[in-house]
C-alpha atoms as a PDB file:
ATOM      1  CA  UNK A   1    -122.390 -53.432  18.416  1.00  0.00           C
ATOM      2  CA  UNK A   2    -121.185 -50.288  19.051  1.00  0.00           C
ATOM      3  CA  UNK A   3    -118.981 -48.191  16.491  1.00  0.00           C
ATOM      4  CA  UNK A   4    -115.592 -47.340  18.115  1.00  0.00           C
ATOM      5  CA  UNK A   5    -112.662 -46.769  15.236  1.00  0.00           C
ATOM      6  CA  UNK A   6    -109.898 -45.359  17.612  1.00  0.00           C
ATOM      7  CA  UNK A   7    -108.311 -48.668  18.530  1.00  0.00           C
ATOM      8  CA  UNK A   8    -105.872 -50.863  16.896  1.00  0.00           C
ATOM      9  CA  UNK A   9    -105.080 -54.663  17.955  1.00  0.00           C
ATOM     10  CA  UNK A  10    -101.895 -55.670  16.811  1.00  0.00           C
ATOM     11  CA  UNK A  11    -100.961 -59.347  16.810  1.00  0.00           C
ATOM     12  CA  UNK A  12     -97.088 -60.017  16.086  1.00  0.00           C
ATOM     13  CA  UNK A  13     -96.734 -63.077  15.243  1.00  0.00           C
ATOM     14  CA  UNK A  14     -94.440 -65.933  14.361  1.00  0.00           C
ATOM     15  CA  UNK A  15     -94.776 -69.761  13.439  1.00  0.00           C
ATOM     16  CA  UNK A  16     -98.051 -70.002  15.718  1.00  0.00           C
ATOM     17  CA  UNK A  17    -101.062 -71.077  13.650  1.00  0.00           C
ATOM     18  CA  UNK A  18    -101.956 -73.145  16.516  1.00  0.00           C
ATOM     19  CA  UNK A  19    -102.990 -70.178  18.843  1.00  0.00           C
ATOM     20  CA  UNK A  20    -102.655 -67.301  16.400  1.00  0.00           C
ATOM     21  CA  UNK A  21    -106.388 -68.248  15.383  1.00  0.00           C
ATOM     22  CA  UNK A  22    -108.082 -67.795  19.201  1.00  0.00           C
ATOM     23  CA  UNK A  23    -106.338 -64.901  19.221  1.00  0.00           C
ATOM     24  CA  UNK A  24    -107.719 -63.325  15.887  1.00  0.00           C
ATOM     25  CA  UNK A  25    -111.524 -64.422  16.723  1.00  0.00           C
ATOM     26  CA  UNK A  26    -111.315 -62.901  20.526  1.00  0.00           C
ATOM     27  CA  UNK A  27    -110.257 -59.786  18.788  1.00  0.00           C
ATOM     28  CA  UNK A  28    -113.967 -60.177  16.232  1.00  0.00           C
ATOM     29  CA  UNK A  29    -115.632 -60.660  19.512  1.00  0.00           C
ATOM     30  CA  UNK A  30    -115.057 -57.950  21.082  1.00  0.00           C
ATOM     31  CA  UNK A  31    -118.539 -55.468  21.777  1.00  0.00           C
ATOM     32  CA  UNK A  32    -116.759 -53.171  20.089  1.00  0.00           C
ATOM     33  CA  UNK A  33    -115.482 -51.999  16.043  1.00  0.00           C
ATOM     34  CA  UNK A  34    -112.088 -51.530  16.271  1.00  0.00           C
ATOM     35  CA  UNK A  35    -108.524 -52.227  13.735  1.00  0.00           C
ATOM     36  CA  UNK A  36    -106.855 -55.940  13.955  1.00  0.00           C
ATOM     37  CA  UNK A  37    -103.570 -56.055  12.576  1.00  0.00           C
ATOM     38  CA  UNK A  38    -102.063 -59.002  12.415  1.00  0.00           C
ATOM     39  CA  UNK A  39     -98.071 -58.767  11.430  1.00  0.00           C
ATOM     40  CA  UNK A  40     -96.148 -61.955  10.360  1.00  0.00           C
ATOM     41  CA  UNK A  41     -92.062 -61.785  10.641  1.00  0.00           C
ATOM     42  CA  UNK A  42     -90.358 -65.013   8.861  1.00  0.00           C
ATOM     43  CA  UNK A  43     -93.173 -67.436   9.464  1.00  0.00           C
ATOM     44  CA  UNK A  44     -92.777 -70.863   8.213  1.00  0.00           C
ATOM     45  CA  UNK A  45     -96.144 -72.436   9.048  1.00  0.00           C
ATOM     46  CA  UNK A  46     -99.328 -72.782   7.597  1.00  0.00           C
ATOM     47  CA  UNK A  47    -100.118 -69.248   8.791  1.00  0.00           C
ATOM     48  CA  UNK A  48    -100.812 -67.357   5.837  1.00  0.00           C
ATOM     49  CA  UNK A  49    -103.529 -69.987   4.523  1.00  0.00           C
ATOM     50  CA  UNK A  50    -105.064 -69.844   8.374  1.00  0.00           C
ATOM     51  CA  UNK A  51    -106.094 -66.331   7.957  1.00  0.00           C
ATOM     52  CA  UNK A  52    -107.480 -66.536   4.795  1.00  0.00           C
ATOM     53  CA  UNK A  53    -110.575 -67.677   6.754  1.00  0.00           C
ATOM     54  CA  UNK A  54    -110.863 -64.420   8.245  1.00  0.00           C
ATOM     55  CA  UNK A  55    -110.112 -62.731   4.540  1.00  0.00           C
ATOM     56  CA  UNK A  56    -112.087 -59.043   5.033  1.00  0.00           C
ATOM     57  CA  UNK A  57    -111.920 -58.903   8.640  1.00  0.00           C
ATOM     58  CA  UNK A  58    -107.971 -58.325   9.234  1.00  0.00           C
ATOM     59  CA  UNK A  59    -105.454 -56.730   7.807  1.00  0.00           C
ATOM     60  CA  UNK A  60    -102.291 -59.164   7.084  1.00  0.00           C
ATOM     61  CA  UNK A  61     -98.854 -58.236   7.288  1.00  0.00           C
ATOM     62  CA  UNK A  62     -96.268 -60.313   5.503  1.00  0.00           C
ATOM     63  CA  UNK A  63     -92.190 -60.713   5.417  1.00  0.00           C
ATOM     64  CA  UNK A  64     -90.139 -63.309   4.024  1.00  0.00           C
ATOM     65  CA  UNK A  65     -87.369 -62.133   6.443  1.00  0.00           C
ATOM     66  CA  UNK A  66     -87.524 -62.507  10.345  1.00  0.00           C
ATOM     67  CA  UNK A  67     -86.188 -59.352  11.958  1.00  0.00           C
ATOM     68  CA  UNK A  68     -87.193 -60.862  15.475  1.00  0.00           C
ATOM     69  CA  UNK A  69     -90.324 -59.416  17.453  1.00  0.00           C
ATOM     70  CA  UNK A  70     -89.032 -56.450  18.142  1.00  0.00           C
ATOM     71  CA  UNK A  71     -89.666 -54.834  14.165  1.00  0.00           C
ATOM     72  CA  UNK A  72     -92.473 -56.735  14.332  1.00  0.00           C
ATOM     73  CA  UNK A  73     -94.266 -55.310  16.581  1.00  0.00           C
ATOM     74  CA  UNK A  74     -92.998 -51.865  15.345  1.00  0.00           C
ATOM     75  CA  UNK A  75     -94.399 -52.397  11.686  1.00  0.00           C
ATOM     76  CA  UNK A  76     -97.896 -53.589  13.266  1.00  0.00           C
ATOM     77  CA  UNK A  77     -98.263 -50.336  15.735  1.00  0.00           C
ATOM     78  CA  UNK A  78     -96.473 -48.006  12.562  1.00  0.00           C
ATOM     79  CA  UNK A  79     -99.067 -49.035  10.031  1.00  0.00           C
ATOM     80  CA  UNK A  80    -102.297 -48.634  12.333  1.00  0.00           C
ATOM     81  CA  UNK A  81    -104.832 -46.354  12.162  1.00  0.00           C
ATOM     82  CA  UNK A  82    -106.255 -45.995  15.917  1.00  0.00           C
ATOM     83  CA  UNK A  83    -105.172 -43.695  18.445  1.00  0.00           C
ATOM     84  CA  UNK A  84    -104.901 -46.531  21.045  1.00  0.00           C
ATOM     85  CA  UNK A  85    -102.971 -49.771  20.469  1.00  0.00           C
ATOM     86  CA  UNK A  86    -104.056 -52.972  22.049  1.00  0.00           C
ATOM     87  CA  UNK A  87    -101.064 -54.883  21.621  1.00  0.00           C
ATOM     88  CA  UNK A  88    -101.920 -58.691  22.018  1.00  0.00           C
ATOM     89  CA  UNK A  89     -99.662 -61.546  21.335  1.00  0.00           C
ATOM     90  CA  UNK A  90    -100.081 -64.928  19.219  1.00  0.00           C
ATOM     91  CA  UNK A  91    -100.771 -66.521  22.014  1.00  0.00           C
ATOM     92  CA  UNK A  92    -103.055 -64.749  24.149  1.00  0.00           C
ATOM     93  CA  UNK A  93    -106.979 -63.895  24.241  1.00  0.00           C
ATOM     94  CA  UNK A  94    -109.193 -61.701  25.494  1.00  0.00           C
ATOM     95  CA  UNK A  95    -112.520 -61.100  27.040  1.00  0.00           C
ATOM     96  CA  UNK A  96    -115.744 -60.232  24.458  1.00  0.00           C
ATOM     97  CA  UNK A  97    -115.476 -56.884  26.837  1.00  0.00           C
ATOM     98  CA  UNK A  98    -112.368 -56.085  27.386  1.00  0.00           C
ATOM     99  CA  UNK A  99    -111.486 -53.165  24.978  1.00  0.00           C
ATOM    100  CA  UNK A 100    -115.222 -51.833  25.736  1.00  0.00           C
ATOM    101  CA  UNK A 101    -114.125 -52.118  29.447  1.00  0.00           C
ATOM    102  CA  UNK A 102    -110.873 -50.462  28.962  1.00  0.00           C
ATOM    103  CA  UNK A 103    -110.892 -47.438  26.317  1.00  0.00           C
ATOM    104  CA  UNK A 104    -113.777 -45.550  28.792  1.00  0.00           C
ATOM    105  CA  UNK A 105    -111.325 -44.575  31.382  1.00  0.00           C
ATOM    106  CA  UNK A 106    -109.379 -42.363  28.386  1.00  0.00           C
ATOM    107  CA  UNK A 107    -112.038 -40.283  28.847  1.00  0.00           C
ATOM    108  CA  UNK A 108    -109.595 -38.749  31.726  1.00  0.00           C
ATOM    109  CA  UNK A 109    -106.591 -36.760  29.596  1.00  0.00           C
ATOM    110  CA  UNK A 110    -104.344 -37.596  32.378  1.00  0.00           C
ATOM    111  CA  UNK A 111    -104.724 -41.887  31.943  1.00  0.00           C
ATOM    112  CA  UNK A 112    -101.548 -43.089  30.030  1.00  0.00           C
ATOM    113  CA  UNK A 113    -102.439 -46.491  30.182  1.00  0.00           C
ATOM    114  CA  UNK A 114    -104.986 -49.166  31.484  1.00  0.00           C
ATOM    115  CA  UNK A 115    -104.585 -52.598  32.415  1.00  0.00           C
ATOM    116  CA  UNK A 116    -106.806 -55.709  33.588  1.00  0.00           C
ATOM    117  CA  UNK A 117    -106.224 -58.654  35.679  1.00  0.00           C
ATOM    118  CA  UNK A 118    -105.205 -61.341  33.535  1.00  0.00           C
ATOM    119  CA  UNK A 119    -105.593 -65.419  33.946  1.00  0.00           C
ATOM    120  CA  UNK A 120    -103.155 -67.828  33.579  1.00  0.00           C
ATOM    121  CA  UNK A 121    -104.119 -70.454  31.345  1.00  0.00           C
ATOM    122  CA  UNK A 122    -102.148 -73.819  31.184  1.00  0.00           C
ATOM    123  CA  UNK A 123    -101.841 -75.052  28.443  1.00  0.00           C
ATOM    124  CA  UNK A 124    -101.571 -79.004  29.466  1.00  0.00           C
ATOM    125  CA  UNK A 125    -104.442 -78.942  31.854  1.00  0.00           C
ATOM    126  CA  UNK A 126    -106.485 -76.130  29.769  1.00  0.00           C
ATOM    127  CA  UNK A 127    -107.179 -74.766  33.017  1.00  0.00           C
ATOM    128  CA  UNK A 128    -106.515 -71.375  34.555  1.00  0.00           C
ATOM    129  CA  UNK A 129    -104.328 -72.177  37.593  1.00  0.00           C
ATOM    130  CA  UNK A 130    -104.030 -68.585  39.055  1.00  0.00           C
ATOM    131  CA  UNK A 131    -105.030 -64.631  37.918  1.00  0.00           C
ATOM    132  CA  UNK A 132    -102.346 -61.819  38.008  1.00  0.00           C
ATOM    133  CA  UNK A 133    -102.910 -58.640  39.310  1.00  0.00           C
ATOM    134  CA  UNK A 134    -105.703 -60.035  41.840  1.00  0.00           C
ATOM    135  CA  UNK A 135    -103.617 -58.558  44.512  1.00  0.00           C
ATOM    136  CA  UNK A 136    -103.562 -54.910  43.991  1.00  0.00           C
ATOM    137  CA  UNK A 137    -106.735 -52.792  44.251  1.00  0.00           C
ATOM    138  CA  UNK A 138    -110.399 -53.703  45.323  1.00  0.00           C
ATOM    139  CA  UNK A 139    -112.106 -51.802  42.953  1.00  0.00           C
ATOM    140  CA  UNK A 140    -111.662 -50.675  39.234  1.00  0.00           C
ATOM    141  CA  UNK A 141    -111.232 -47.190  38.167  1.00  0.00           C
ATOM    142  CA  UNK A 142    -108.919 -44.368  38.282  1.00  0.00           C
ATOM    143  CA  UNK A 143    -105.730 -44.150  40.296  1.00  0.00           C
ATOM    144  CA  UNK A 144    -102.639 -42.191  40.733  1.00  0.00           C
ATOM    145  CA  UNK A 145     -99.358 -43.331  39.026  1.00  0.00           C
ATOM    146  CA  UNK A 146     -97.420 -41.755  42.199  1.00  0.00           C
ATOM    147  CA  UNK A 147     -99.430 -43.621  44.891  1.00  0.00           C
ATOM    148  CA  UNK A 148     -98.866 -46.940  43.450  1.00  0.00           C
ATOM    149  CA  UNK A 149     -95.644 -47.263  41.490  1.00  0.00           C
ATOM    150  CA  UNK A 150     -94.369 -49.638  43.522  1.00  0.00           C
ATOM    151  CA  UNK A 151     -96.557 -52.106  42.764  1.00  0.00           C
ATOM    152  CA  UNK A 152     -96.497 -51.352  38.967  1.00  0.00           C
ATOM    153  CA  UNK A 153     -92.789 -51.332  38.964  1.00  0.00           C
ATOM    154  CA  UNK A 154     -92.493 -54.909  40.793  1.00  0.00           C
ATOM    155  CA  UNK A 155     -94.716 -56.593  38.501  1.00  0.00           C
ATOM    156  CA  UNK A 156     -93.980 -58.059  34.999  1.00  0.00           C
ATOM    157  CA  UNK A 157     -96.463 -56.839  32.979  1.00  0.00           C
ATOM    158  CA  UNK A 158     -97.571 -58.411  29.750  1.00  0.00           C
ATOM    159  CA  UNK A 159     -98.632 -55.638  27.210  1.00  0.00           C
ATOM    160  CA  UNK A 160    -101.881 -58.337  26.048  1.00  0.00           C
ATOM    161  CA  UNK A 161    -103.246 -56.984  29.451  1.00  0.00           C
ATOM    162  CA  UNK A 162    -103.136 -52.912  28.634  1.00  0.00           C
ATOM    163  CA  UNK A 163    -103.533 -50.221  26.293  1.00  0.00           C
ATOM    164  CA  UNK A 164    -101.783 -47.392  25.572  1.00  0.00           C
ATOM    165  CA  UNK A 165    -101.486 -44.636  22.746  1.00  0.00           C
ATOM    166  CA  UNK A 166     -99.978 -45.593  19.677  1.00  0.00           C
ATOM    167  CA  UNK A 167     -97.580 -42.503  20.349  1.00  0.00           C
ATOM    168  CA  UNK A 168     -96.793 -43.446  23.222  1.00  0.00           C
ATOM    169  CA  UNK A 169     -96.246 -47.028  22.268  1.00  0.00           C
ATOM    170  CA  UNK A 170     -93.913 -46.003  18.836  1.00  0.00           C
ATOM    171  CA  UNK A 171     -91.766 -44.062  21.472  1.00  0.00           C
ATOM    172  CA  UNK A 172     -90.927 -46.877  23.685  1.00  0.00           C
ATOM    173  CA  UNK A 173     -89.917 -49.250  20.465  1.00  0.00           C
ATOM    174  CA  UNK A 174     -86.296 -47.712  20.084  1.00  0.00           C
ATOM    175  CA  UNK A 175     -85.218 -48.739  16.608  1.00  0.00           C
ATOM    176  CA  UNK A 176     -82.602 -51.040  17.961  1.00  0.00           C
ATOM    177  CA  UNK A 177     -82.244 -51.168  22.011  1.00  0.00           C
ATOM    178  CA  UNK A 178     -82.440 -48.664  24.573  1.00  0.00           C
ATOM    179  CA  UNK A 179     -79.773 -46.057  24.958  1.00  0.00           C
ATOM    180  CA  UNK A 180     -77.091 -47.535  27.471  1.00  0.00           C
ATOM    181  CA  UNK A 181     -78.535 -51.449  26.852  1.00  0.00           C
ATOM    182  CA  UNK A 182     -76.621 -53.986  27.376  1.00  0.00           C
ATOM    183  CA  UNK A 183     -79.061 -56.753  27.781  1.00  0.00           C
ATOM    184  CA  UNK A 184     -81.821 -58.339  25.282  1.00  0.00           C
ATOM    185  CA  UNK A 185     -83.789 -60.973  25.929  1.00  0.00           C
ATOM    186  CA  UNK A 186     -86.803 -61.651  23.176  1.00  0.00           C
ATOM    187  CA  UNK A 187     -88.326 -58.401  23.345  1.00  0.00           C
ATOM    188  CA  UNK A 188     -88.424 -58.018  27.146  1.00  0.00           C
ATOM    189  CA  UNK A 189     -86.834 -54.724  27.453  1.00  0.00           C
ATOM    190  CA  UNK A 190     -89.440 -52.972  24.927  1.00  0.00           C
ATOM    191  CA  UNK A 191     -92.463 -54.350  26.075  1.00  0.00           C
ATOM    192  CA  UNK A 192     -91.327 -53.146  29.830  1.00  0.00           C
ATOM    193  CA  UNK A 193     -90.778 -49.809  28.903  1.00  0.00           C
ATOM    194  CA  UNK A 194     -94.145 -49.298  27.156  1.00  0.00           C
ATOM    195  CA  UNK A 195     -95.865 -49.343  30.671  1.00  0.00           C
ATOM    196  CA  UNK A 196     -92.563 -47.131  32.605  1.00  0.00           C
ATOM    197  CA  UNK A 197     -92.915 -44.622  29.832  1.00  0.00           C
ATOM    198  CA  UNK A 198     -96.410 -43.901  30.046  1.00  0.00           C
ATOM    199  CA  UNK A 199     -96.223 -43.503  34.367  1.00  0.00           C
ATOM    200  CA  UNK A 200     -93.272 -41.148  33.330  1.00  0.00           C
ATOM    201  CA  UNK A 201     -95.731 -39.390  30.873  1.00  0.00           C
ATOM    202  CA  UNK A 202     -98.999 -39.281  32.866  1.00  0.00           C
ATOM    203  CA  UNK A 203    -100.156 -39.031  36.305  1.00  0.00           C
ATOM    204  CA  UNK A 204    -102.864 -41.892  36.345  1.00  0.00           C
ATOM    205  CA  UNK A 205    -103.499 -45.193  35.154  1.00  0.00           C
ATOM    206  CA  UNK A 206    -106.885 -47.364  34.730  1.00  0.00           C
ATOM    207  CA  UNK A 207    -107.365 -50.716  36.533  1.00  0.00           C
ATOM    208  CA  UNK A 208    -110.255 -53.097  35.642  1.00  0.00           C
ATOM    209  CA  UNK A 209    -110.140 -54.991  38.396  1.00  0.00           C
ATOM    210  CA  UNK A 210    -111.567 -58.664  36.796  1.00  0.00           C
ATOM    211  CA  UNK A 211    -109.400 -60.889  34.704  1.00  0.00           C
ATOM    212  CA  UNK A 212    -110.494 -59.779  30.669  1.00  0.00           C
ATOM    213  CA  UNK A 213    -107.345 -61.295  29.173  1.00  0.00           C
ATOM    214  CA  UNK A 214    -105.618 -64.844  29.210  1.00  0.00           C
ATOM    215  CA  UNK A 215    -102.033 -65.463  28.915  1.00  0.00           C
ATOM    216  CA  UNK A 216    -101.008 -68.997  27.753  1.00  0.00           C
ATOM    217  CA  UNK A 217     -98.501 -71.036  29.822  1.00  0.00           C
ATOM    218  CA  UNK A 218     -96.979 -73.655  28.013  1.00  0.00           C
ATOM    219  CA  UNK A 219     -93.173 -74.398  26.764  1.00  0.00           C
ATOM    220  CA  UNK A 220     -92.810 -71.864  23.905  1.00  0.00           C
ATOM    221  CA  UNK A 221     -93.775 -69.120  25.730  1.00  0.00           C
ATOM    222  CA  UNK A 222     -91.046 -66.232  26.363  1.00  0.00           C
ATOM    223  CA  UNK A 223     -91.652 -65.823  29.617  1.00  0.00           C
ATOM    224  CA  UNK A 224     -92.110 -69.554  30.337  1.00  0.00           C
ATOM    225  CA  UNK A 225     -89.259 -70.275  28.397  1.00  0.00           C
ATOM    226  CA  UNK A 226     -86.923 -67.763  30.004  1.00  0.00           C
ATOM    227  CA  UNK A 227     -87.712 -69.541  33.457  1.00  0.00           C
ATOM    228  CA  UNK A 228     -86.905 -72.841  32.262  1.00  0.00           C
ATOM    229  CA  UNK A 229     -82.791 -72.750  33.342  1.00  0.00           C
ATOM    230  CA  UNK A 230     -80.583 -70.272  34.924  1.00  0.00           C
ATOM    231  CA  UNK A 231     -78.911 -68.520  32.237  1.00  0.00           C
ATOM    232  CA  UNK A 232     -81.663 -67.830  30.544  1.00  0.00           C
ATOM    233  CA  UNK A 233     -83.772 -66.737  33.835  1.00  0.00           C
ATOM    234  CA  UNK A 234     -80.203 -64.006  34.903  1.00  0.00           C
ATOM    235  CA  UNK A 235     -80.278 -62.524  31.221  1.00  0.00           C
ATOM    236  CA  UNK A 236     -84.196 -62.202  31.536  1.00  0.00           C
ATOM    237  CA  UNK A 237     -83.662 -60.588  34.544  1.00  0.00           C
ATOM    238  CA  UNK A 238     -80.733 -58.492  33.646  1.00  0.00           C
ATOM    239  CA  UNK A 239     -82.780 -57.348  30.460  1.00  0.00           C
ATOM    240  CA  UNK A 240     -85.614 -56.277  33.129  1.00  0.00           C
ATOM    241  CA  UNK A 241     -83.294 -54.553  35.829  1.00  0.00           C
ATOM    242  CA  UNK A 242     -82.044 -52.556  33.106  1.00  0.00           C
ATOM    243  CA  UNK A 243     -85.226 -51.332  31.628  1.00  0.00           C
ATOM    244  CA  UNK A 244     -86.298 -50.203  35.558  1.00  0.00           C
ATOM    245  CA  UNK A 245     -82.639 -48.380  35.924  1.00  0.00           C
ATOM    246  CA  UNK A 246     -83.124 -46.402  32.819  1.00  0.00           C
ATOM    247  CA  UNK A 247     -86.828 -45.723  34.054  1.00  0.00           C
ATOM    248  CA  UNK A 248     -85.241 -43.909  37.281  1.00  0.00           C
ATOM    249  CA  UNK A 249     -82.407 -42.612  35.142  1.00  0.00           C
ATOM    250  CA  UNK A 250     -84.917 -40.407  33.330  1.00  0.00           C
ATOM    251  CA  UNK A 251     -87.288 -39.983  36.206  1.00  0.00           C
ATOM    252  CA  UNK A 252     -85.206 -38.595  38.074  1.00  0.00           C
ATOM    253  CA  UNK A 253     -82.016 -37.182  35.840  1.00  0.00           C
ATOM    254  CA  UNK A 254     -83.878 -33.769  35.301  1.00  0.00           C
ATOM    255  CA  UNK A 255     -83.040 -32.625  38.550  1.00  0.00           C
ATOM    256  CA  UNK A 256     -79.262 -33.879  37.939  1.00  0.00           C
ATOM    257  CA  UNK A 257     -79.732 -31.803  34.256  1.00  0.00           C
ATOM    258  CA  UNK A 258     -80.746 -28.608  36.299  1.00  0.00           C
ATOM    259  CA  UNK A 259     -78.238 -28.793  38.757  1.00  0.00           C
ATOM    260  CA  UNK A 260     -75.479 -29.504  36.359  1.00  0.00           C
ATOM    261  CA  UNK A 261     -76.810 -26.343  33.829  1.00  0.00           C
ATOM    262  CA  UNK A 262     -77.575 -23.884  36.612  1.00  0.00           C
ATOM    263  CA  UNK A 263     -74.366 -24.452  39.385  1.00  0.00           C
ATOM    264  CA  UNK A 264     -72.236 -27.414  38.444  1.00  0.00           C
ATOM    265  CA  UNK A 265     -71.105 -25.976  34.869  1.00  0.00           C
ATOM    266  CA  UNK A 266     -70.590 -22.494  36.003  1.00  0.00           C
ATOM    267  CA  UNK A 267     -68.023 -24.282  38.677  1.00  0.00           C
ATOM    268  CA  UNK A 268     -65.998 -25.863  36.374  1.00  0.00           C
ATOM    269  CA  UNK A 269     -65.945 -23.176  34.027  1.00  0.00           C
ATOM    270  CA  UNK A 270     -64.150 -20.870  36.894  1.00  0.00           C
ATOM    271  CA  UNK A 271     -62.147 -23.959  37.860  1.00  0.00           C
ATOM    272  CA  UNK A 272     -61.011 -24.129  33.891  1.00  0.00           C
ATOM    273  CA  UNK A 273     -61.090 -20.641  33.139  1.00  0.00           C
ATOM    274  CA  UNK A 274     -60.082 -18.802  36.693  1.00  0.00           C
ATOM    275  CA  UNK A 275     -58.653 -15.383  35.042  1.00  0.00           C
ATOM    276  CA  UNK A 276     -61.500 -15.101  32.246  1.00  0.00           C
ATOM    277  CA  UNK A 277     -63.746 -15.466  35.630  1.00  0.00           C
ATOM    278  CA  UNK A 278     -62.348 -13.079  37.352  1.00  0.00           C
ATOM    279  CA  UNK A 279     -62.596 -10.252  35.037  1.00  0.00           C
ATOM    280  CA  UNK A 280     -66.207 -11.286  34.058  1.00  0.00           C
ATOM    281  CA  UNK A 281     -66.665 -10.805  37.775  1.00  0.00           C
ATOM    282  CA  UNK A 282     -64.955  -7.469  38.741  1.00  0.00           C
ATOM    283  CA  UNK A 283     -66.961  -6.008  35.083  1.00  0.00           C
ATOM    284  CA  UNK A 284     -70.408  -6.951  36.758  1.00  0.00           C
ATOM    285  CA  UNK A 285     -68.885  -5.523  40.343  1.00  0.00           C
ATOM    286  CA  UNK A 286     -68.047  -2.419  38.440  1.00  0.00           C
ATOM    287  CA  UNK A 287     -70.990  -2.277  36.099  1.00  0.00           C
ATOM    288  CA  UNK A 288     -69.415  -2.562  32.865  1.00  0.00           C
END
C-alpha cells in the first residue's frame, strides 16, 4: 500500500450505525494511508460500541450535545491533520481507488477541487439505478473552471464525491450561515459553497470520469428527504438559489468594489461636499 499522509476523511455522523460501518471500512480500503475521522454530534444509537471494532484505526469524536451537521462537520475538518479533506457522509462509500485516483491531479497548483462520477444506490432494491455526473466530459483529467461552470453550477453536488483543501473547506463552513442567508436547510448551503468557493479560488478542477463513490437513496437521506413534499423541496431550493446568488455576488462584486472606490465615491463626495470640491479643484488648477 502506498504511504500518502496528506489526506483526511471525515465522516459526520449522527444516529446511523446501520451505514456508518460501510462507510468506515471503504475508507480502510482505500490503496492508500490516509486520516479517518469520524465525528459524532448527539448520537443516540449503538454507535460508539460499533466503532470500537475498528479501535486503532480511527480517530472518534464524541458530544453529548447535537449542534446539527453543520459544527459537525466543522470539528471533524478543524481537528485533521491532512492538507486535503475527503469529506464523506454516514451514509455513503467509496471505491478501494478513489482517493489514489483523485489526490494525483493536485499535482497541478491551479486544481481547487476534484470530483468523480458517483452511483446511486437504492437502498430497497440494493441496486444502483443511475450514475451522476455521466453526462459531462468523455475523459478524466484536467479542465478549466471557466469553460465549464455551467455545468458545475447546475448540478447538486454531494461533497462524498470531491476533495478539496482543508483551507479551503474551513473557509466555506461560516460559523453560523452565510453573510446575507436567509435560508437553511440541513446543511445544504455549506456543503454547496465548498465546491463555488474553490471555482472562485482556482482556475481548474479534476474529473475522474468513472463512478468511485456511492450515494445511498433511501428515506432518511437529506436530499431524499427534502424531495419528499413541497415545502420542504421550495426551502431546499431556496437554501440552494441562495448559495449560487452569493457565489455571483462575490464573483462578480469586485468590479462593483472598483467602480464604487475609484468614480462612484468621488461623485458623491462632490455631490455632498460641492464647495470643499471646488476649492480642492481650483488648488490642483493652480498648483497649490
Amino acid at each position: 500500500m502506498k504511504d500518502l499522509k496528506t489526506i483526511s476523511t471525515v465522516i459526520p455522523t449522527f444516529n446511523r450505525e446501520i451505514y456508518l460501518k460501510k462507510a468506515i471500512q471503504s475508507c480502510l480500503d482505500q490503496t492508500i494511508n490516509h486520516e479517518i475521522i469520524v465525528c459524532n454530534h448527539g448520537g443516540t444509537d449503538q454507535t460508539d460500541q460499533m466503532v470500537k471494532e475498528f479501535d486503532g484505526k480511527i480517530r472518534y469524536i464524541k458530544k453529548v450535545k447535537d449542534h446539527g451537521l453543520h459544527y459537525c462537520i466543522l470539528e471533524g475538518v478543524m481537528e485533521a491533520k491532512g492538507e486535503y479533506i475527503n469529506l464523506l457522509f454516514d451514509d455513503d462509500w467509496m471505491e478501494p481507488n478513489y482517493l489514489e485516483e483523485c489526490i494525483k491531479y493536485f499535482d497541478d497548483t491551479d486544481v481547487g477541487l476534484v470530483f468523480s462520477q458517483a452511483n446511486i444506490y437504492d437502498d430497497k432494491t440494493q441496486k444502483v439505478i443511475k450514475i451522476f455526473y455521466d453526462d459531462f466530459l468523455s475523459k478524466e483529467g484536467v479542465y478549466k473552471v471557466a469553460e465549464h461552470e455551467f455545468f458545475l453550477l447546475k448540478q447538486l453536488f454531494s461533497p462524498s464525491s470531491f476533495i478539496i483543501k482543508k483551507k479551503d473547506m474551513i473557509d466555506s463552513i461560516y460559523n453560523g450561515n452565510l453573510p446575507f442567508a436567509k435560508y437553511d436547510y440541513k446543511g445544504v448551503g455549506p456543503d454547496r459553497f465548498m465546491m463555488l468557493l474553490c471555482m472562485l479560488r482556482y482556475s481548474k478542477f479534476g474529473y475522474i470520469n468513472k463512478p468511485l463513490v456511492y450515494f445511498r437513496e433511501h428515506l432518511n437521506s437529506i436530499t431524499i428527504n427534502a424531495l419528499s413534499n413541497d415545502n420542504k423541496k421550495k426551502l431546499f431550493e431556496k437554501a440552494r438559489n441562495e448559495v449560487d446568488e452569493y457565489y455571483y455576488t462575490l464573483k462578480y462584486g469586485k468590479y462593483f468594489s472598483f467602480f464604487q472606490n475609484k468614480y462612484f465615491f468621488k461623485i458623491r463626495f462632490i455631490l455632498n461636499e460641492p464647495k470643499f470640491a471646488i476649492r480642492k479643484l481650483f488648488s490642483k488648477i493652480l498648483g497649490h
